[in-house]
N, C-alpha and C. Protein backbone atom coordinates (compact mmCIF):
# COMPACT_ATOMS: atom_id res chain seq x y z
N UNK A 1 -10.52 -9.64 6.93
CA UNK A 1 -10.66 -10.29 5.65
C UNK A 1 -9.63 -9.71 4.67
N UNK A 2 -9.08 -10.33 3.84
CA UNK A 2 -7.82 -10.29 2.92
C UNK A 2 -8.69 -9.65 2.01
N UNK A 3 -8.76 -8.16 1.66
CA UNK A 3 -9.35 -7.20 0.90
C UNK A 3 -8.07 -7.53 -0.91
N UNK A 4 -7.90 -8.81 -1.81
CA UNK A 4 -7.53 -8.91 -2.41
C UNK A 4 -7.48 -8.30 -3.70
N UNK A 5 -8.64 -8.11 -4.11
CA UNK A 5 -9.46 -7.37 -5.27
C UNK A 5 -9.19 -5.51 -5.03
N UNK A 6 -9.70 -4.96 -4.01
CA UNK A 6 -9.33 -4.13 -3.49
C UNK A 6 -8.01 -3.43 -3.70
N UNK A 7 -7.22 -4.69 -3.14
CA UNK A 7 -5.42 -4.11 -2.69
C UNK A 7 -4.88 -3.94 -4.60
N UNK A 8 -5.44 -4.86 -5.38
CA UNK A 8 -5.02 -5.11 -6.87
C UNK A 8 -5.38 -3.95 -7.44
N UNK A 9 -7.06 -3.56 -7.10
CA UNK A 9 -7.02 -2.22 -8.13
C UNK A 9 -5.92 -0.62 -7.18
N UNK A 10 -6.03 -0.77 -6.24
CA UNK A 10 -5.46 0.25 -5.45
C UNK A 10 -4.04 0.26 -5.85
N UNK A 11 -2.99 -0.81 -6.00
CA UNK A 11 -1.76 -0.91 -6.62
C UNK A 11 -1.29 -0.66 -7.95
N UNK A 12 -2.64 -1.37 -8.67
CA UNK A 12 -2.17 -1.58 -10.13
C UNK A 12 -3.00 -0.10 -11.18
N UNK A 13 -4.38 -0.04 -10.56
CA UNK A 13 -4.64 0.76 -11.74
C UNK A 13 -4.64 2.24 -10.88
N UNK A 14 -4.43 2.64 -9.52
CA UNK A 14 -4.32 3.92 -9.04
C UNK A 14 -2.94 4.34 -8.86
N UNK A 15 -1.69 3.37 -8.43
CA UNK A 15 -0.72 3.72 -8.31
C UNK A 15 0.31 3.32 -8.84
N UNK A 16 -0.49 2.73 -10.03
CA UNK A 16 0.35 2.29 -11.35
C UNK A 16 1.53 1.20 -11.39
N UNK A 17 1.25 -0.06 -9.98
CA UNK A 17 2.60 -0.72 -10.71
C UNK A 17 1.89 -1.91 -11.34
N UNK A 18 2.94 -2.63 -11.48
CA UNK A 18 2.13 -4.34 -12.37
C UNK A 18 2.53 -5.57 -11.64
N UNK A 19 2.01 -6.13 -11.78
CA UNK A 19 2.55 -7.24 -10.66
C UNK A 19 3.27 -8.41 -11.53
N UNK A 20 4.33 -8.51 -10.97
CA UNK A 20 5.60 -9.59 -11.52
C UNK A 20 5.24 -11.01 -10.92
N UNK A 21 5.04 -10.94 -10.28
CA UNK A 21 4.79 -12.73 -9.45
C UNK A 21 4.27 -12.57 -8.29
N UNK A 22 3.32 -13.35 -7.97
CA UNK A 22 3.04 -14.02 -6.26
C UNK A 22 2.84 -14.97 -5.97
N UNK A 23 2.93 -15.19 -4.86
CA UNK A 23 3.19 -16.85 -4.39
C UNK A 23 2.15 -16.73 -2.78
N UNK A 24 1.62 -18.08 -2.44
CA UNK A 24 1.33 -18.05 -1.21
C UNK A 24 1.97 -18.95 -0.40
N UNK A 25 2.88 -18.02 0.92
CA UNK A 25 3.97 -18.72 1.69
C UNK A 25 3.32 -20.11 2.30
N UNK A 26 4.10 -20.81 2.84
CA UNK A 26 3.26 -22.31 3.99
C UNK A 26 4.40 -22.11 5.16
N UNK A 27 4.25 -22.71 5.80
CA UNK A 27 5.19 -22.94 7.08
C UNK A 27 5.07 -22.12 8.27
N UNK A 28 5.18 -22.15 9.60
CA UNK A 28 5.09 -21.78 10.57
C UNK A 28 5.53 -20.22 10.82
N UNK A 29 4.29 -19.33 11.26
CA UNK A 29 4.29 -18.55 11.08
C UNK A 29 3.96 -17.40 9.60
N UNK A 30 4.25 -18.19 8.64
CA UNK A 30 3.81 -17.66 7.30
C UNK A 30 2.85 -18.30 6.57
N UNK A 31 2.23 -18.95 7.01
CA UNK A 31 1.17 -19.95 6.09
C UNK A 31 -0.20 -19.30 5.75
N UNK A 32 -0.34 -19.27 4.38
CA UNK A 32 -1.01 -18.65 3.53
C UNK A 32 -0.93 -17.24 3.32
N UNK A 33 0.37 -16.68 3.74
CA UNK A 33 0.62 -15.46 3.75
C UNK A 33 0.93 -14.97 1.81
N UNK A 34 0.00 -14.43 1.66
CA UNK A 34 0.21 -13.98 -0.33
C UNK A 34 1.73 -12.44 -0.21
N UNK A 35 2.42 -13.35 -1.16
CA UNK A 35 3.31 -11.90 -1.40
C UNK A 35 3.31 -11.74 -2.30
N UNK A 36 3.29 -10.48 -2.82
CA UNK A 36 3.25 -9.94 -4.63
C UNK A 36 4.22 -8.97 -4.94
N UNK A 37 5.00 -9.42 -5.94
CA UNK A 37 6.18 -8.36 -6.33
C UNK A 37 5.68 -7.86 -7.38
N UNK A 38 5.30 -6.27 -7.18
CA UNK A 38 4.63 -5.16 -7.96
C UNK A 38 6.00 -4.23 -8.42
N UNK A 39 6.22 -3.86 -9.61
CA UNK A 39 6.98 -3.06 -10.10
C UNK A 39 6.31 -1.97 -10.84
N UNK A 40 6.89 -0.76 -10.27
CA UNK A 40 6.37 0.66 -11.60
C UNK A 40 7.91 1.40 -11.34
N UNK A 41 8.28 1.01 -13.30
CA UNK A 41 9.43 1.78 -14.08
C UNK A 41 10.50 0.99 -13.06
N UNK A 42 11.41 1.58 -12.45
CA UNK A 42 12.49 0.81 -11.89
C UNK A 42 12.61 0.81 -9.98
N UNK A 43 11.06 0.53 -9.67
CA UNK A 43 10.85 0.74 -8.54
C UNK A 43 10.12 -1.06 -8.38
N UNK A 44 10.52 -1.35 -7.55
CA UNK A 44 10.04 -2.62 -7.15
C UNK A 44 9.71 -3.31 -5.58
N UNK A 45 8.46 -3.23 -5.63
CA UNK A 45 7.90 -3.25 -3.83
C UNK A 45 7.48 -4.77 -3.95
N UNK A 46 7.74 -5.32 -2.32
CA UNK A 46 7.04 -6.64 -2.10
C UNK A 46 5.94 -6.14 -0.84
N UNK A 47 4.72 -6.76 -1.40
CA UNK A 47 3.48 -6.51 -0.66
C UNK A 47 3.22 -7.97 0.08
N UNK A 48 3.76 -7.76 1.27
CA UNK A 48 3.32 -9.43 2.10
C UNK A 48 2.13 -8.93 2.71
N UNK A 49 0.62 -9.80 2.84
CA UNK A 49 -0.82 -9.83 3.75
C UNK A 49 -0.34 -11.24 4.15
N UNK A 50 -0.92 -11.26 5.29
CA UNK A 50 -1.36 -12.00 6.10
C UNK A 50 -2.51 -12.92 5.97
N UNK A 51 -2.61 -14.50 5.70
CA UNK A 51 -4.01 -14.50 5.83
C UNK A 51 -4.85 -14.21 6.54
N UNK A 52 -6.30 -14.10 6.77
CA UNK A 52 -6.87 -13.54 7.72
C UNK A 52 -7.01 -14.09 8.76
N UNK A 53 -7.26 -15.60 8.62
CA UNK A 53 -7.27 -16.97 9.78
C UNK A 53 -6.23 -16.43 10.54
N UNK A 54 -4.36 -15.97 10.06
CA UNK A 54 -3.83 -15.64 10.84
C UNK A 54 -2.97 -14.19 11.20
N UNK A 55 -4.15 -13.53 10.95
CA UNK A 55 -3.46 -12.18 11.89
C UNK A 55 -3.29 -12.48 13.49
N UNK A 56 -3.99 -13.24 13.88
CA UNK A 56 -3.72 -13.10 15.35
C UNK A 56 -2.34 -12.83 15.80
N UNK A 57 -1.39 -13.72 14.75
CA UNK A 57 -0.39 -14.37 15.00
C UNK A 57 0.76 -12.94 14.70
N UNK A 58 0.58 -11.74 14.11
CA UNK A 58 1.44 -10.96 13.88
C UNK A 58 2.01 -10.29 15.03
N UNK A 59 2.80 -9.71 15.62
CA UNK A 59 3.30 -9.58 16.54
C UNK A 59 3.80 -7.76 16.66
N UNK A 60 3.88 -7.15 17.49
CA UNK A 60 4.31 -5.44 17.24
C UNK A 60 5.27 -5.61 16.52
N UNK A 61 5.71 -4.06 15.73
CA UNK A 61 6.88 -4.03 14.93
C UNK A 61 8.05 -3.20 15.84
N UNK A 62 7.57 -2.41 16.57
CA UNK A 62 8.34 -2.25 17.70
C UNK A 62 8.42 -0.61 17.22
N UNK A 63 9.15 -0.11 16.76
CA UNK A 63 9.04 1.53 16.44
C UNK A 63 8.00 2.03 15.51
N UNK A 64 6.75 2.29 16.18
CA UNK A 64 5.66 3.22 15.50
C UNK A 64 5.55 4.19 14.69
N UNK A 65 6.96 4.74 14.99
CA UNK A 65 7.03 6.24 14.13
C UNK A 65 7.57 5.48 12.83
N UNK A 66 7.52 4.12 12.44
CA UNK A 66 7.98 3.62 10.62
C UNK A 66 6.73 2.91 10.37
N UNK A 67 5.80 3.06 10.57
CA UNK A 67 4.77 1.97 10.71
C UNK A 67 4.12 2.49 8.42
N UNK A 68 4.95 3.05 8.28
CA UNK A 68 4.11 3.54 6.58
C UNK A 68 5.67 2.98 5.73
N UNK A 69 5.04 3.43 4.52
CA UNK A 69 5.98 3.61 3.23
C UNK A 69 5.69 4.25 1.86
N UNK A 70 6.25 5.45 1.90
CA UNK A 70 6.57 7.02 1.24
C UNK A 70 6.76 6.05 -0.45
N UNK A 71 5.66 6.70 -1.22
CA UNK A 71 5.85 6.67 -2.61
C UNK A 71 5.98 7.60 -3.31
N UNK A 72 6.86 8.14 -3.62
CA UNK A 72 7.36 9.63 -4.72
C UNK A 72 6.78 9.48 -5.68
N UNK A 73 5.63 10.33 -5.82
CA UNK A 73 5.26 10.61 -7.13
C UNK A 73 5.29 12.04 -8.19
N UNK A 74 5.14 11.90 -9.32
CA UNK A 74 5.12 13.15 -10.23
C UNK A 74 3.97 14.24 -9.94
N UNK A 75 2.90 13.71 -9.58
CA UNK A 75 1.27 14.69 -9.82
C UNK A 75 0.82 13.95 -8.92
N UNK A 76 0.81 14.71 -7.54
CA UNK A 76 -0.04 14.39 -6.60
C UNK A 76 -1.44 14.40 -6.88
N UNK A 77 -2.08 15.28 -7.49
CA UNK A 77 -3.59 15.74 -7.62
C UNK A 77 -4.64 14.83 -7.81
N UNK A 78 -3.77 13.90 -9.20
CA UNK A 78 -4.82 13.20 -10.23
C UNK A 78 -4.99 11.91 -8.93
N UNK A 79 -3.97 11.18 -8.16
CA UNK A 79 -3.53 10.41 -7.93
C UNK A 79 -4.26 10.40 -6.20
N UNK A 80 -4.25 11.74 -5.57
CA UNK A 80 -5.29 11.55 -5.09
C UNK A 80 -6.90 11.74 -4.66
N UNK A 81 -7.38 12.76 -6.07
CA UNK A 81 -8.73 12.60 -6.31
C UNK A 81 -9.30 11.22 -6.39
N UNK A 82 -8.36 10.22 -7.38
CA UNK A 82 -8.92 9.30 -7.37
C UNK A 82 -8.88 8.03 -6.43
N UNK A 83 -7.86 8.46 -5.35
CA UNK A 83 -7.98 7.83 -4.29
C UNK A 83 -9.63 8.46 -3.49
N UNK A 84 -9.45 9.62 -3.51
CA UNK A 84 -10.58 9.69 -2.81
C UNK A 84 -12.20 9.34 -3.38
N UNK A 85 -11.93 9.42 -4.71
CA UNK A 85 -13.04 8.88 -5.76
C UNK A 85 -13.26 7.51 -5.35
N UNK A 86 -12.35 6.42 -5.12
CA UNK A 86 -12.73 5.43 -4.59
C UNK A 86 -13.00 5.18 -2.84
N UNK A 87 -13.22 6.21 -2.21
CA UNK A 87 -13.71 6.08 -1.02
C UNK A 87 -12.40 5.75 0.01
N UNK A 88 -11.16 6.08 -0.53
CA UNK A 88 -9.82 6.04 0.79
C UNK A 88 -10.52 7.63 1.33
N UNK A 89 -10.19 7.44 2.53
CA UNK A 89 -9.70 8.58 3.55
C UNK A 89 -7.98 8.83 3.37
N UNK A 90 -8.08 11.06 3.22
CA UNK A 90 -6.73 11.15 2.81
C UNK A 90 -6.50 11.54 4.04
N UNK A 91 -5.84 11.23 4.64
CA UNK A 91 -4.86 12.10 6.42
C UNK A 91 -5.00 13.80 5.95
N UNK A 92 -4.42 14.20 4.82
CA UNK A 92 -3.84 15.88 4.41
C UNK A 92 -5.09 15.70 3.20
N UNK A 93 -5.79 16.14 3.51
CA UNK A 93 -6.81 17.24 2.31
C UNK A 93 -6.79 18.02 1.26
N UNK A 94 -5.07 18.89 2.34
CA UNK A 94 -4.98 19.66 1.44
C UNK A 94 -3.39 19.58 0.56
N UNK A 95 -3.42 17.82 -0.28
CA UNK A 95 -2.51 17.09 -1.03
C UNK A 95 -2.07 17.93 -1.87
N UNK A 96 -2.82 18.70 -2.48
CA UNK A 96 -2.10 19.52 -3.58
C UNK A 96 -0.87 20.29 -3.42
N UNK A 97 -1.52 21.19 -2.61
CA UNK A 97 -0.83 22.36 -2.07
C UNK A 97 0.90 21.82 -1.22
N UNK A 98 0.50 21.09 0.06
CA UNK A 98 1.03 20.42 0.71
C UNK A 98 2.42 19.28 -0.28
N UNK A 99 1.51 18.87 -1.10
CA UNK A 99 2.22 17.50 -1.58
C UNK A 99 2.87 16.52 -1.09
N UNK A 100 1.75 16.33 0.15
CA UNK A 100 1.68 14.90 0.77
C UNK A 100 0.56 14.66 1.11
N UNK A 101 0.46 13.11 1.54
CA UNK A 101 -0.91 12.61 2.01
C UNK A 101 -0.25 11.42 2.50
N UNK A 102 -1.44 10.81 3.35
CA UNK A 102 -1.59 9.56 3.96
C UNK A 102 -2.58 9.08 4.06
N UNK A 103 -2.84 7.59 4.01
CA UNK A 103 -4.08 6.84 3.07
C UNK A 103 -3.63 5.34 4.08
N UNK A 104 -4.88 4.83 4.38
CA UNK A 104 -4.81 3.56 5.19
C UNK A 104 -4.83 2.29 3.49
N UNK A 105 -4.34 1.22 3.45
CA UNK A 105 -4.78 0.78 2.17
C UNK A 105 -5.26 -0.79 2.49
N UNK A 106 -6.34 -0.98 1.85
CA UNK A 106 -6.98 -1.94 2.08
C UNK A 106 -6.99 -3.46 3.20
N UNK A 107 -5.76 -3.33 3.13
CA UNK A 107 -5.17 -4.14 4.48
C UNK A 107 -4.94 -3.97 5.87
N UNK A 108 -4.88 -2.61 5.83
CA UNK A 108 -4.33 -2.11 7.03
C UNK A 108 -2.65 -1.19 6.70
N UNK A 109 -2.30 -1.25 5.66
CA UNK A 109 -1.26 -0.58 5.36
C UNK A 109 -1.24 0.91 5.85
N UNK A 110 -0.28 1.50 6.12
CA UNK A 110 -0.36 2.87 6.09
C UNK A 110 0.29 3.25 4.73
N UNK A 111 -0.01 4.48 3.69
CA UNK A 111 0.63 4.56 2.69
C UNK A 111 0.72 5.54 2.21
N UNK A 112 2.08 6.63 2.78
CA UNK A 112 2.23 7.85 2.13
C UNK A 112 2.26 7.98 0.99
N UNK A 113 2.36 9.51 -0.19
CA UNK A 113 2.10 9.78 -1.09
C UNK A 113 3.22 11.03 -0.75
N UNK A 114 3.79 11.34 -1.21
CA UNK A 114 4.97 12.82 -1.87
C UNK A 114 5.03 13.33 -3.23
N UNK A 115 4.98 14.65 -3.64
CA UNK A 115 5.53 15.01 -4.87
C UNK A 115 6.78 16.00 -4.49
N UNK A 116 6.98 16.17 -3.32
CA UNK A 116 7.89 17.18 -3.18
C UNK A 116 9.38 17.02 -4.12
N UNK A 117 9.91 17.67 -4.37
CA UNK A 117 11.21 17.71 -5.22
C UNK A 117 12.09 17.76 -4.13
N UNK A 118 13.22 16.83 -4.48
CA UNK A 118 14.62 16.55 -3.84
C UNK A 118 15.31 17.84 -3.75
């Protein structure tokens, strides 16, 4: 099931971006697929789901070891108490210290978290 409501507060009010536009695709292979272009400050992600009628239809991505996508943030802490406040499972526990984590997100996403400095 397309966890919509879910994926919106998890994007917008935990990991702070806003959403610029979405559209729902049609045509073979993409039909009713929702994509949303979410921006925070000068970072800009496209979030494609699947409808649910057709996950069947998704196919392997082929290299496992990329199966996520790493969001740099300032303050790991706040960012994931309140992931865990809303009931995500964090991969690393110990986020603070560490300053990383990994978080499944409402879809099936995998979705790292970093504060480490460059």
């Amino acid at each position: 099931m397309l966890e919509l409501e879910k994926s919106l507060k998890l994007y917008r009010e935990i990991l702070g971006f806003k959403m610029e536009d979405a559209e729902v695709l049609h045509g073979p292979g993409l039909e009713g697929m929702l994509v949303m272009k979410l921006r925070a400050d000068d970072l800009t992600i496209g979030l494609s789901v699947t409808a649910p009628e057709f996950k069947h239809t998704i196919g392997p991505i082929g290299n496992t070891n990329h199966n996520h996508f790493m969001l740099k943030v300032n303050d790991i802490g706040p960012i994931g108490d309140k992931l865990k406040e809303e009931g995500y499972e964090l991969e690393n526990e110990n986020y603070i210290q560490d300053k990383y984590t990994f978080f499944v997100g409402p879809n099936g996403e995998i979705i790292g978290l970093s504060s480490w400095e460059d």
